[in-house]
C-alpha atoms as a PDB file:
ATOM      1  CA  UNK A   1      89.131  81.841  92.323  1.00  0.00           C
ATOM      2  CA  UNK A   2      87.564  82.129  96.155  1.00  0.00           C
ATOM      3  CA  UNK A   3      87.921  86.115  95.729  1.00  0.00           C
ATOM      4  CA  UNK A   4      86.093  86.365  92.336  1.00  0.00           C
ATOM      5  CA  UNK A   5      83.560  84.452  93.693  1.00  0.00           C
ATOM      6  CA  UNK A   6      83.324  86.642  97.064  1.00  0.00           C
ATOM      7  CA  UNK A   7      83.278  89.944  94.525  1.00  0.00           C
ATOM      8  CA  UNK A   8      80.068  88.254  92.778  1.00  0.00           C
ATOM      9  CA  UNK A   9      78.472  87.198  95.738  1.00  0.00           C
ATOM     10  CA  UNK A  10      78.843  90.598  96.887  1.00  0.00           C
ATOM     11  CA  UNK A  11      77.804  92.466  94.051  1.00  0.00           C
ATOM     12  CA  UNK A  12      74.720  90.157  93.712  1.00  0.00           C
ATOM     13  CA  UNK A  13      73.434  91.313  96.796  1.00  0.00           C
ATOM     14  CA  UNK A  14      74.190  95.164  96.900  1.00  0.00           C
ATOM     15  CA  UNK A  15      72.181  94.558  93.491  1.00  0.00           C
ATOM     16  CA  UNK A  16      69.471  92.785  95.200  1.00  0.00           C
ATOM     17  CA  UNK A  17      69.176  95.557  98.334  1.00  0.00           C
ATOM     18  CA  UNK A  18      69.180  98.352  95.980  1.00  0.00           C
ATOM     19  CA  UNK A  19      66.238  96.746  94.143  1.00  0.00           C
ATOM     20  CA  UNK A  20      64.497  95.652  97.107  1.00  0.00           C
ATOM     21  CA  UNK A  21      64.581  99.508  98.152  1.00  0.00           C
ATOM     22  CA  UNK A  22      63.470 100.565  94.885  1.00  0.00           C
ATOM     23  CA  UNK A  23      60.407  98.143  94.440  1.00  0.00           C
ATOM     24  CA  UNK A  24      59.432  98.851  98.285  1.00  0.00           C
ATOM     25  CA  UNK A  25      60.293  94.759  99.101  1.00  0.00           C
ATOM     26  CA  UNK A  26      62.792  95.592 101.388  1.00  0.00           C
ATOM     27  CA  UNK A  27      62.916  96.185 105.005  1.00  0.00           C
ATOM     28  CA  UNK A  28      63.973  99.851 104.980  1.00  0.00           C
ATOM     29  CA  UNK A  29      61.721 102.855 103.371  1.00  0.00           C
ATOM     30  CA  UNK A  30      63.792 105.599 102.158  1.00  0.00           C
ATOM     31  CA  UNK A  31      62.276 109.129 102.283  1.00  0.00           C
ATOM     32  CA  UNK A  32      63.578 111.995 100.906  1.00  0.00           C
ATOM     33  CA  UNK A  33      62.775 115.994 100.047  1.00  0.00           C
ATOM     34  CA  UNK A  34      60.691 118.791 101.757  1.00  0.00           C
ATOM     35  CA  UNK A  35      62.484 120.664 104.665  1.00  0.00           C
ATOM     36  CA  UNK A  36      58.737 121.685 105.744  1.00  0.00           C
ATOM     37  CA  UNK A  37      57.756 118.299 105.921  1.00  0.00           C
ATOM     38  CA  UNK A  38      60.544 116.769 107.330  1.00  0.00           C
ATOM     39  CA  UNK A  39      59.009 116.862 111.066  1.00  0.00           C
ATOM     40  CA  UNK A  40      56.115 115.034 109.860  1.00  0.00           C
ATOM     41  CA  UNK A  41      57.461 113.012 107.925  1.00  0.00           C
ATOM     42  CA  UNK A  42      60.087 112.029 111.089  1.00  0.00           C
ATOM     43  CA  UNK A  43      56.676 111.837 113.065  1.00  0.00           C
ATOM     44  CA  UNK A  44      55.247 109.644 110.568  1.00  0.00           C
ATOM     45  CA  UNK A  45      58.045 107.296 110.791  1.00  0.00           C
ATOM     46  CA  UNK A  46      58.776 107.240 114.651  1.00  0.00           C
ATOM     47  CA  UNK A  47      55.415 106.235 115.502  1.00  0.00           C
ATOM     48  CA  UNK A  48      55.001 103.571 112.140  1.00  0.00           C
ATOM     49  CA  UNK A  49      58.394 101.973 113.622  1.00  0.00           C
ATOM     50  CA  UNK A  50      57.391 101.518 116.556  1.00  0.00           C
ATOM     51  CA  UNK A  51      54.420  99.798 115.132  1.00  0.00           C
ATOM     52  CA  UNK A  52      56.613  97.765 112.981  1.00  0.00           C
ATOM     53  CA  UNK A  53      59.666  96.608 114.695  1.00  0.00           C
ATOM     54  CA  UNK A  54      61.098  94.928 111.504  1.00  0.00           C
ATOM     55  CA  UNK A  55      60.602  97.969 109.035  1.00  0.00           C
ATOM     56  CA  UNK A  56      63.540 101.236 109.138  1.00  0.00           C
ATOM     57  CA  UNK A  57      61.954 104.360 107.681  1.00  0.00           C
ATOM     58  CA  UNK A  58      64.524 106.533 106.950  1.00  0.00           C
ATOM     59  CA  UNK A  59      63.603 110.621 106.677  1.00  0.00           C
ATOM     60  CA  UNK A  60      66.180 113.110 105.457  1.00  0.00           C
ATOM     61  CA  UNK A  61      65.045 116.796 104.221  1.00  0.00           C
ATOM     62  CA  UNK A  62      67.046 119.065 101.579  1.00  0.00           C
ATOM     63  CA  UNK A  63      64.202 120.665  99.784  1.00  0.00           C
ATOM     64  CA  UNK A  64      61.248 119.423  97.402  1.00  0.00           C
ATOM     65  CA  UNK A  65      63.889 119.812  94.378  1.00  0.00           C
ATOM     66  CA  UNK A  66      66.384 117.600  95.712  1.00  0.00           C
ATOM     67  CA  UNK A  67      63.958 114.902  96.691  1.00  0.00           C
ATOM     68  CA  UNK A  68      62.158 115.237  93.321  1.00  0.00           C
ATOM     69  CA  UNK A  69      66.003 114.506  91.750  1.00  0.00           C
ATOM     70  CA  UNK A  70      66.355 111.399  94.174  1.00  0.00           C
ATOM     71  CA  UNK A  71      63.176 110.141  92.924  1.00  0.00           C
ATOM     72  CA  UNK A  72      64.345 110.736  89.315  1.00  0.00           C
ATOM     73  CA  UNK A  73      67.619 108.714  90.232  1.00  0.00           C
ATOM     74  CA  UNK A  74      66.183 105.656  92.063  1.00  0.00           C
ATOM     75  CA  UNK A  75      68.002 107.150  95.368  1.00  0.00           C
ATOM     76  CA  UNK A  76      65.118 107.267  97.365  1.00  0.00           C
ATOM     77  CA  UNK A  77      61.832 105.299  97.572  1.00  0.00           C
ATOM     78  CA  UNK A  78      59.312 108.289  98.251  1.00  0.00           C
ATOM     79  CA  UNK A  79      59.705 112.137  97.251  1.00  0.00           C
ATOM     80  CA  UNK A  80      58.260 114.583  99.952  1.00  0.00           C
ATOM     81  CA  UNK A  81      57.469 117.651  98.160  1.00  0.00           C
ATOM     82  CA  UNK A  82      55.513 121.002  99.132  1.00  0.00           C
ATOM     83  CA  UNK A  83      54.508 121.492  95.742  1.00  0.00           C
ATOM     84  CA  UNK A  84      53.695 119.769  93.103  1.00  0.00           C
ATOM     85  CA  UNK A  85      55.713 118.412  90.581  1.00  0.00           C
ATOM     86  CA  UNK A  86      55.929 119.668  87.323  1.00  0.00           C
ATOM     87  CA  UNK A  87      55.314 118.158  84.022  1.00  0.00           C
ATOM     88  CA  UNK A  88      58.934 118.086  82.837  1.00  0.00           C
ATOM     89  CA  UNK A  89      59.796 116.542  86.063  1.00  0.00           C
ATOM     90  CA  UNK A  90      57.148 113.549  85.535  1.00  0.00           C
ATOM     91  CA  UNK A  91      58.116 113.377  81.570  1.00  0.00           C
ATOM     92  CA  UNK A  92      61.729 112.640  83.181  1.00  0.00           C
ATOM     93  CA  UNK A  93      60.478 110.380  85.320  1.00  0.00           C
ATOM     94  CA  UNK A  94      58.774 108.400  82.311  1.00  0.00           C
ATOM     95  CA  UNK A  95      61.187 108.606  80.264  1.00  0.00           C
ATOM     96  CA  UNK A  96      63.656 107.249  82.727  1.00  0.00           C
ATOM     97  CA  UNK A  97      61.388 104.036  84.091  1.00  0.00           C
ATOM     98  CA  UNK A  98      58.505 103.729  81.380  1.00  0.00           C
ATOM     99  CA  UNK A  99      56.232 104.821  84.612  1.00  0.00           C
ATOM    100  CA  UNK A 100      54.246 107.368  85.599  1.00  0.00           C
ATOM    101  CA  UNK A 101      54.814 109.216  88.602  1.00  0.00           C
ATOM    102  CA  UNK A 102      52.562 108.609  91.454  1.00  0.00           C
ATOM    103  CA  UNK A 103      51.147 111.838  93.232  1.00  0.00           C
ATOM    104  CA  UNK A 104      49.747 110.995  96.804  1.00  0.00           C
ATOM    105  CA  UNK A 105      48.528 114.344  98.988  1.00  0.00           C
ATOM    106  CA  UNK A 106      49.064 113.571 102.342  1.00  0.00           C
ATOM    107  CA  UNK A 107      48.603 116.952 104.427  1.00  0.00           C
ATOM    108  CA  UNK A 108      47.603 120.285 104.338  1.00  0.00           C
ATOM    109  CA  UNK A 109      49.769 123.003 105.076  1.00  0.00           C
ATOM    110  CA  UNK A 110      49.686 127.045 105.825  1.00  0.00           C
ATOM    111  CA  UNK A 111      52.974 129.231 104.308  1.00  0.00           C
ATOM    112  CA  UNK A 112      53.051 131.411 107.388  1.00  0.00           C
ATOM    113  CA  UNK A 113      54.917 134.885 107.304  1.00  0.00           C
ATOM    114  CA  UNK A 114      57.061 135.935 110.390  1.00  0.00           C
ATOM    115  CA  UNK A 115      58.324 138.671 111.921  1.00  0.00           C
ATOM    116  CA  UNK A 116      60.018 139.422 115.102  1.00  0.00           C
ATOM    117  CA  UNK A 117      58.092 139.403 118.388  1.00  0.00           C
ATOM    118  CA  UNK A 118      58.631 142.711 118.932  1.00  0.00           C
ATOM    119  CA  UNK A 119      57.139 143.806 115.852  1.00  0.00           C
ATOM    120  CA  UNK A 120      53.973 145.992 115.910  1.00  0.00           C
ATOM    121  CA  UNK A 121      52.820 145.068 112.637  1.00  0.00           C
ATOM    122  CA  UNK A 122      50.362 142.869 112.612  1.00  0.00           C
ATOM    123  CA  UNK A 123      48.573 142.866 108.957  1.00  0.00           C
ATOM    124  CA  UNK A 124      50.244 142.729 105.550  1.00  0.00           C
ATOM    125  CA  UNK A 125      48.341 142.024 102.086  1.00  0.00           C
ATOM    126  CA  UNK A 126      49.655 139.848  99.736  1.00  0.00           C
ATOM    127  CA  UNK A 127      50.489 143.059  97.638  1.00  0.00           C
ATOM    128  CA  UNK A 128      52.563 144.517 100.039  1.00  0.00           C
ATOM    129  CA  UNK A 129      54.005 141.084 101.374  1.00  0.00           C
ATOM    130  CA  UNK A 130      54.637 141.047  97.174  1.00  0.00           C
ATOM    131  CA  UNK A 131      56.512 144.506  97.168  1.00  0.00           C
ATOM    132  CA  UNK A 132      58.595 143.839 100.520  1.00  0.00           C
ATOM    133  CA  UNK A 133      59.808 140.439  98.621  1.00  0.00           C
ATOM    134  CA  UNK A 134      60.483 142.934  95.563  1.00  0.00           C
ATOM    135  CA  UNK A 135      62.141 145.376  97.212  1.00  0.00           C
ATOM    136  CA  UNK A 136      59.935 147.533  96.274  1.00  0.00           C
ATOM    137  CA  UNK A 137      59.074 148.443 100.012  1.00  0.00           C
ATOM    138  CA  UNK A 138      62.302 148.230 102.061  1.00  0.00           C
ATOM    139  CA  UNK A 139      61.168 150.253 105.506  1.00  0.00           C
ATOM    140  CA  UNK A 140      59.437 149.393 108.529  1.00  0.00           C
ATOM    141  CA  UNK A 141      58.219 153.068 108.330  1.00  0.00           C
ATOM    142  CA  UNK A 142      55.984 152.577 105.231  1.00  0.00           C
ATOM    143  CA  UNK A 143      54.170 150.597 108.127  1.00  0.00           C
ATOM    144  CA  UNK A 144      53.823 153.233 111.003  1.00  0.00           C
ATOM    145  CA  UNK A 145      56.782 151.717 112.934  1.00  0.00           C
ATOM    146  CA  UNK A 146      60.532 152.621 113.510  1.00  0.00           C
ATOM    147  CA  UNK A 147      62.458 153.633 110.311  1.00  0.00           C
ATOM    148  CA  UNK A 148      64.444 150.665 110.132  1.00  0.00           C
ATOM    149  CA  UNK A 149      65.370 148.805 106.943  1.00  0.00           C
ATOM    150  CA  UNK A 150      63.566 145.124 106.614  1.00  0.00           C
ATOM    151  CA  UNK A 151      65.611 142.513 106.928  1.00  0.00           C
ATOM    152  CA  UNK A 152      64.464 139.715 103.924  1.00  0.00           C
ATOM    153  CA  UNK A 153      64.891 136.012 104.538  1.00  0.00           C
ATOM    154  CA  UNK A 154      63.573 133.768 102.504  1.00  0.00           C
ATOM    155  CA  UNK A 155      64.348 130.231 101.156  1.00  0.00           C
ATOM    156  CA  UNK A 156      67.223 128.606  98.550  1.00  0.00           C
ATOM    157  CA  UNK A 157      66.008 127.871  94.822  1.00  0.00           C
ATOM    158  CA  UNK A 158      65.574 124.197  95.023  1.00  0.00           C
ATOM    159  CA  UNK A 159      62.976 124.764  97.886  1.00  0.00           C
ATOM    160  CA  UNK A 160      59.013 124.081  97.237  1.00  0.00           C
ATOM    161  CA  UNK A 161      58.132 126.831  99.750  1.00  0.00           C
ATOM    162  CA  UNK A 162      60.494 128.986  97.895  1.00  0.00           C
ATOM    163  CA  UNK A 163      58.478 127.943  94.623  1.00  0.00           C
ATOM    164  CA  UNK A 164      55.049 127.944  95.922  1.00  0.00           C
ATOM    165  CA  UNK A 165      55.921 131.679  97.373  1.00  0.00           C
ATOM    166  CA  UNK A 166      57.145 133.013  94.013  1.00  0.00           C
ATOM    167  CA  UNK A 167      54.499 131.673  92.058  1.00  0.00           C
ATOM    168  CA  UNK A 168      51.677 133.064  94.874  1.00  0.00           C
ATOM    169  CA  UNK A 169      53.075 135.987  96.061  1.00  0.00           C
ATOM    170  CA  UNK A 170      55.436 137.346  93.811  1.00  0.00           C
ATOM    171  CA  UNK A 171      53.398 136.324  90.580  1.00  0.00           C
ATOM    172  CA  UNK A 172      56.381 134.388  88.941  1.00  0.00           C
ATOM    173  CA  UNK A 173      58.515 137.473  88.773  1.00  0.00           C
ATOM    174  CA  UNK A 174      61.763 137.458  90.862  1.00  0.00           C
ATOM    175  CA  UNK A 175      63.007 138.128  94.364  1.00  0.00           C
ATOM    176  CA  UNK A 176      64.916 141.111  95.103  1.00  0.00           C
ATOM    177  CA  UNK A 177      68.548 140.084  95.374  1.00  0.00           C
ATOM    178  CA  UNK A 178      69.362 141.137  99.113  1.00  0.00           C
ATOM    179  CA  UNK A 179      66.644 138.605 100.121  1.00  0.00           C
ATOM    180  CA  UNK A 180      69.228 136.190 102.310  1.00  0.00           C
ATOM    181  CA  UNK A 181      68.241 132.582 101.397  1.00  0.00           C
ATOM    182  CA  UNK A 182      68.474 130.420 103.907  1.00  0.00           C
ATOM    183  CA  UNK A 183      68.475 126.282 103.779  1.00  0.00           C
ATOM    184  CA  UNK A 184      65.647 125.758 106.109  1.00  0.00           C
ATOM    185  CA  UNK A 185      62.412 126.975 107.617  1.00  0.00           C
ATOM    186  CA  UNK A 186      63.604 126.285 111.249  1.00  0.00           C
ATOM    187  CA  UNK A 187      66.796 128.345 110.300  1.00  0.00           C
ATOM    188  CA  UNK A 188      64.319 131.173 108.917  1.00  0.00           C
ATOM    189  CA  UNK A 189      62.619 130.913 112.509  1.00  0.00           C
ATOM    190  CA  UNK A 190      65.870 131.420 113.939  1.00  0.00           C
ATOM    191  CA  UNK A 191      66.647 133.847 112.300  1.00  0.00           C
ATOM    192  CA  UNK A 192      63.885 136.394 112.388  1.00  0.00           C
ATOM    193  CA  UNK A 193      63.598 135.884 116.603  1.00  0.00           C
ATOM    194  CA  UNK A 194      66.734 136.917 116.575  1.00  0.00           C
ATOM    195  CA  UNK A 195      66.494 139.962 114.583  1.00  0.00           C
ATOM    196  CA  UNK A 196      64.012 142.643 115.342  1.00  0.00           C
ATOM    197  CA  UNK A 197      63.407 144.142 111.936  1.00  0.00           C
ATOM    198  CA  UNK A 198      63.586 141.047 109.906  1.00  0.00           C
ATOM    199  CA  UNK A 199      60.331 139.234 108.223  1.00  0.00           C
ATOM    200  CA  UNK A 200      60.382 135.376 107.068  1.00  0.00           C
ATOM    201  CA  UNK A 201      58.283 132.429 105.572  1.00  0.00           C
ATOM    202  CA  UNK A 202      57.655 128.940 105.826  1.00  0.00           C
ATOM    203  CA  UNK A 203      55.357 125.721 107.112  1.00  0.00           C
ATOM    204  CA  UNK A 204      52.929 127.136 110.223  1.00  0.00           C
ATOM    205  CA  UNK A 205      54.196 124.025 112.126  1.00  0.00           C
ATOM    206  CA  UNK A 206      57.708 125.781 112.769  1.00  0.00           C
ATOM    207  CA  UNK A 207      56.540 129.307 114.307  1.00  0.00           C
ATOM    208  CA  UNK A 208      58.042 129.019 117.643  1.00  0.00           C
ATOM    209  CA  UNK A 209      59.134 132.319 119.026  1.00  0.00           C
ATOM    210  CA  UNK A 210      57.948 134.304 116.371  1.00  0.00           C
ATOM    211  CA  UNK A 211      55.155 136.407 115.372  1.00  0.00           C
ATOM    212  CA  UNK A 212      52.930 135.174 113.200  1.00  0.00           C
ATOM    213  CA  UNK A 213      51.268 137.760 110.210  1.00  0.00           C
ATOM    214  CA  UNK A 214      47.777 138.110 109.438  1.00  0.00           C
ATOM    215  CA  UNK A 215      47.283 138.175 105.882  1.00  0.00           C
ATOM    216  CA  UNK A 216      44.601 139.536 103.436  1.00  0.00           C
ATOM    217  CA  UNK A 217      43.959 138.342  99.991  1.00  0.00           C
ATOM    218  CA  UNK A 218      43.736 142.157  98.826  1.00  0.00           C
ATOM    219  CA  UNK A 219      43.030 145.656 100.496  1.00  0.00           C
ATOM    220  CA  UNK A 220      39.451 145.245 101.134  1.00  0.00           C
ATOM    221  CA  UNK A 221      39.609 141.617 102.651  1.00  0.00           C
ATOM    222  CA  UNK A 222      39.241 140.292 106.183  1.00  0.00           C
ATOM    223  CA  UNK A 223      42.997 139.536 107.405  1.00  0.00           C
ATOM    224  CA  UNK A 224      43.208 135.317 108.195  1.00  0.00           C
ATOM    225  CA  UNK A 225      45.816 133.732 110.379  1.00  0.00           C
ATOM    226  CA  UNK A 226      47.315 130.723 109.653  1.00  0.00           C
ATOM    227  CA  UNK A 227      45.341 128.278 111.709  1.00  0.00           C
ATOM    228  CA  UNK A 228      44.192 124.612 110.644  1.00  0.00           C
ATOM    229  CA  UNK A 229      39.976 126.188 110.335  1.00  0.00           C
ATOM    230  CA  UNK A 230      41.430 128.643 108.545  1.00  0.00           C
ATOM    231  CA  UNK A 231      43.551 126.801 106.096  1.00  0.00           C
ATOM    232  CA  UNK A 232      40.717 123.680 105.661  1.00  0.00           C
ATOM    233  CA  UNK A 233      38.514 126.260 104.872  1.00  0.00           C
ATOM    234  CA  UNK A 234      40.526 128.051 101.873  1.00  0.00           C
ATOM    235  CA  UNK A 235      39.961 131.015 103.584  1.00  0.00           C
ATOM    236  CA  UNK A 236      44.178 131.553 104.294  1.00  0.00           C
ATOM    237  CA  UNK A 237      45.121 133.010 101.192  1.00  0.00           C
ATOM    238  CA  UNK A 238      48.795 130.860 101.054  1.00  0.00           C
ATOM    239  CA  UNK A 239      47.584 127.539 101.983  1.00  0.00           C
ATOM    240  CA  UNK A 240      48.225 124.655 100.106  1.00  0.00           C
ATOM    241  CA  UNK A 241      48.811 120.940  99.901  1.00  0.00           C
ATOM    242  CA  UNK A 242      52.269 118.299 100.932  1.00  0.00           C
ATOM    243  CA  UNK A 243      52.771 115.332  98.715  1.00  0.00           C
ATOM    244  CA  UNK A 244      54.706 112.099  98.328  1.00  0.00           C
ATOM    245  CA  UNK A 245      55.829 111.074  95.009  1.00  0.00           C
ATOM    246  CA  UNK A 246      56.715 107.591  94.050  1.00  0.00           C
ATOM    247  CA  UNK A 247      57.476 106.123  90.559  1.00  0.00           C
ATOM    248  CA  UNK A 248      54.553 103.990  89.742  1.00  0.00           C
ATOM    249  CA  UNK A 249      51.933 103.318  92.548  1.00  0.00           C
ATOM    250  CA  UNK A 250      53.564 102.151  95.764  1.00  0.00           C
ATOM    251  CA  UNK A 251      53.738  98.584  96.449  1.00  0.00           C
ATOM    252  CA  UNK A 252      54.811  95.657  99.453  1.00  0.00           C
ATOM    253  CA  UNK A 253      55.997  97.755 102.611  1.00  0.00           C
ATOM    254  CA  UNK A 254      55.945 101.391 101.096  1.00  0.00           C
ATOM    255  CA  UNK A 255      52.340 100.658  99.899  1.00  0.00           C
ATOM    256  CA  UNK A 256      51.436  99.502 103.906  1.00  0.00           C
ATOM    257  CA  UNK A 257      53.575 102.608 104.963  1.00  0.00           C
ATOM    258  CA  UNK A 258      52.051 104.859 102.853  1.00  0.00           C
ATOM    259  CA  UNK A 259      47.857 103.778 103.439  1.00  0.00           C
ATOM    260  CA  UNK A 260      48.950 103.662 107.255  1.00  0.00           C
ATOM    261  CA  UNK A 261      49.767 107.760 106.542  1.00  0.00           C
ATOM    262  CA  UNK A 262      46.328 108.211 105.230  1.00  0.00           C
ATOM    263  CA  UNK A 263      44.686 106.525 107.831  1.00  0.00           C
ATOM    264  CA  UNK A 264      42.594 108.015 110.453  1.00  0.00           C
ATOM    265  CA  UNK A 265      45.594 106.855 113.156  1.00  0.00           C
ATOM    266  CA  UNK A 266      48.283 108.583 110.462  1.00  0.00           C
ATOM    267  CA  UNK A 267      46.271 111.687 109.621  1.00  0.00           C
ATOM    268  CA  UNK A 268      46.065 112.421 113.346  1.00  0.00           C
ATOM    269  CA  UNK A 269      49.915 112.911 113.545  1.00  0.00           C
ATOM    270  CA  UNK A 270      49.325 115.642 110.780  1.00  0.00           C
ATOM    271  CA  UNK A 271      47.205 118.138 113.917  1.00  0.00           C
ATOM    272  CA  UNK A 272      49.725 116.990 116.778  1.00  0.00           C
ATOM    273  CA  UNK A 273      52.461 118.125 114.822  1.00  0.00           C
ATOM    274  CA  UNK A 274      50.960 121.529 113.664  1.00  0.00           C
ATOM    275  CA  UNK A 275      49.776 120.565 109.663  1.00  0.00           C
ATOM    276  CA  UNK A 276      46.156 119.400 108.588  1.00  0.00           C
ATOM    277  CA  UNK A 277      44.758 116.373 108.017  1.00  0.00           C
ATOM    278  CA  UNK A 278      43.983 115.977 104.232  1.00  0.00           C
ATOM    279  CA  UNK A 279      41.059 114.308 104.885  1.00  0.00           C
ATOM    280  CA  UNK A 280      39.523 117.134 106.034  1.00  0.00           C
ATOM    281  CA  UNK A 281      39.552 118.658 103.263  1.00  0.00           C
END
């Protein structure tokens, strides 16, 4: 009898944490999603913890698509995303909870394209950044420099950078198939300083020891660099906004958590850590 009631007290309360998480009346925040926003997002919740003692935010990356899935199965409290979601995705969502999704931009952010320090080149257009991704242009000659294939990294599938890239850059059509996906921007970074005649993408807040492209719109525009004026403006031709998601608008402590983002003290985090502020937009 005293172990069947020790296996109900039990149950009752993993059944009451797990809601608490879910409804945001809990002690602990549970983040999930974006591997570009995942040093905000760490940033965010360093500095809110040490604001509030009592509240564990909890920040884990694997790409907009698997924190968009979390959301959809109550495993995480707030979706980071780098792009937005998609109407089947929200129908899910509704259909699942009898809620709406929540969409909350947060921070603006600049898909940056790298190459090796080393390398010359120091414009691309989006039409030849669109046939390198294509295969369509596979030399570092076709650029005045060494005849040397180009090494192609780019991001997995499930990846909003990956996403936002195709859709942008590549028009919706498909990647050439000896693009080597890799799971993160900061392994993308690693990558192409390490190899001379390789070119990359991902967030501007992770290009450390890399070059940096200048890109143009078309042939006959000014080339822009990825810089916060630059991407406030709309005059970077990849920029684009970072979300959280939540089912239903945020209440209790992910409501607090979430306004403190937005505020002038959380927005601030956004420049020290290399994004933009959304309220400068």
């Amino acid at each position: 009898m005293k172990k069947i009631i020790i296996l109900i007290l039990c149950f009752s309360f993993l059944s009451c944490t797990k809601k608490s998480m879910q409804t945001g009346r809990g002690k602990t925040i549970t983040i999930k999603g974006s591997d570009t926003m995942v040093i905000l997002g760490q940033r965010w919740a360093e500095y809110y913890m040490k604001l509030n003692p009592d509240i564990i935010v909890q920040v884990t990356g694997g790409g907009s698509g698997t924190g968009i899935a979390a959301l959809i199965n109550a495993a995480t409290d707030i979706c980071q995303a780098s792009r937005p979601m998609t109407d089947e995705e929200k129908k899910l969502i509704f259909k699942k909870y009898n809620k709406n999704v929540e969409e909350i931009p947060v921070a603006l952010d600049g898909i940056a394209v790298y190459v090796n320090e080393k390398n010359p080149v120091k414009t691309l257009s989006l039409i030849q950044l669109r046939k390198i991704y294509k295969g369509e242009i596979d030399n570092w000659y076709e650029f005045g420099w060494d005849k040397k294939e180009i090494v192609v990294y780019g991001r997995e599938n499930n990846s909003g950078t990956y996403m936002y890239f195709k859709e942008h850059v590549l028009e919706g059509e498909d990647f050439v198939n000896t693009v080597q996906a890799l799971p993160g921007t900061a392994a993308i970074v690693n990558a192409v300083s390490k190899d001379k005649y390789s070119i990359g993408y991902g967030g501007m807040a992770y290009a450390k020891g890399v070059k940096e492209i200048l890109i143009k719109k078309d042939e006959t525009s000014i080339p822009q660099k990825p810089s916060i004026e630059n991407i406030v403006s709309g005059k970077y031709p990849l920029s684009r906004k970072l979300f959280f998601y939540t089912v239903d608008k945020p209440q209790g402590v992910i409501k607090k958590f979430i306004d403190w983002v937005l505020s002038p003290d959380g927005q601030k985090i956004c420049d020290e850590v290399g994004y933009c502020s959304i309220s400068l937009k």
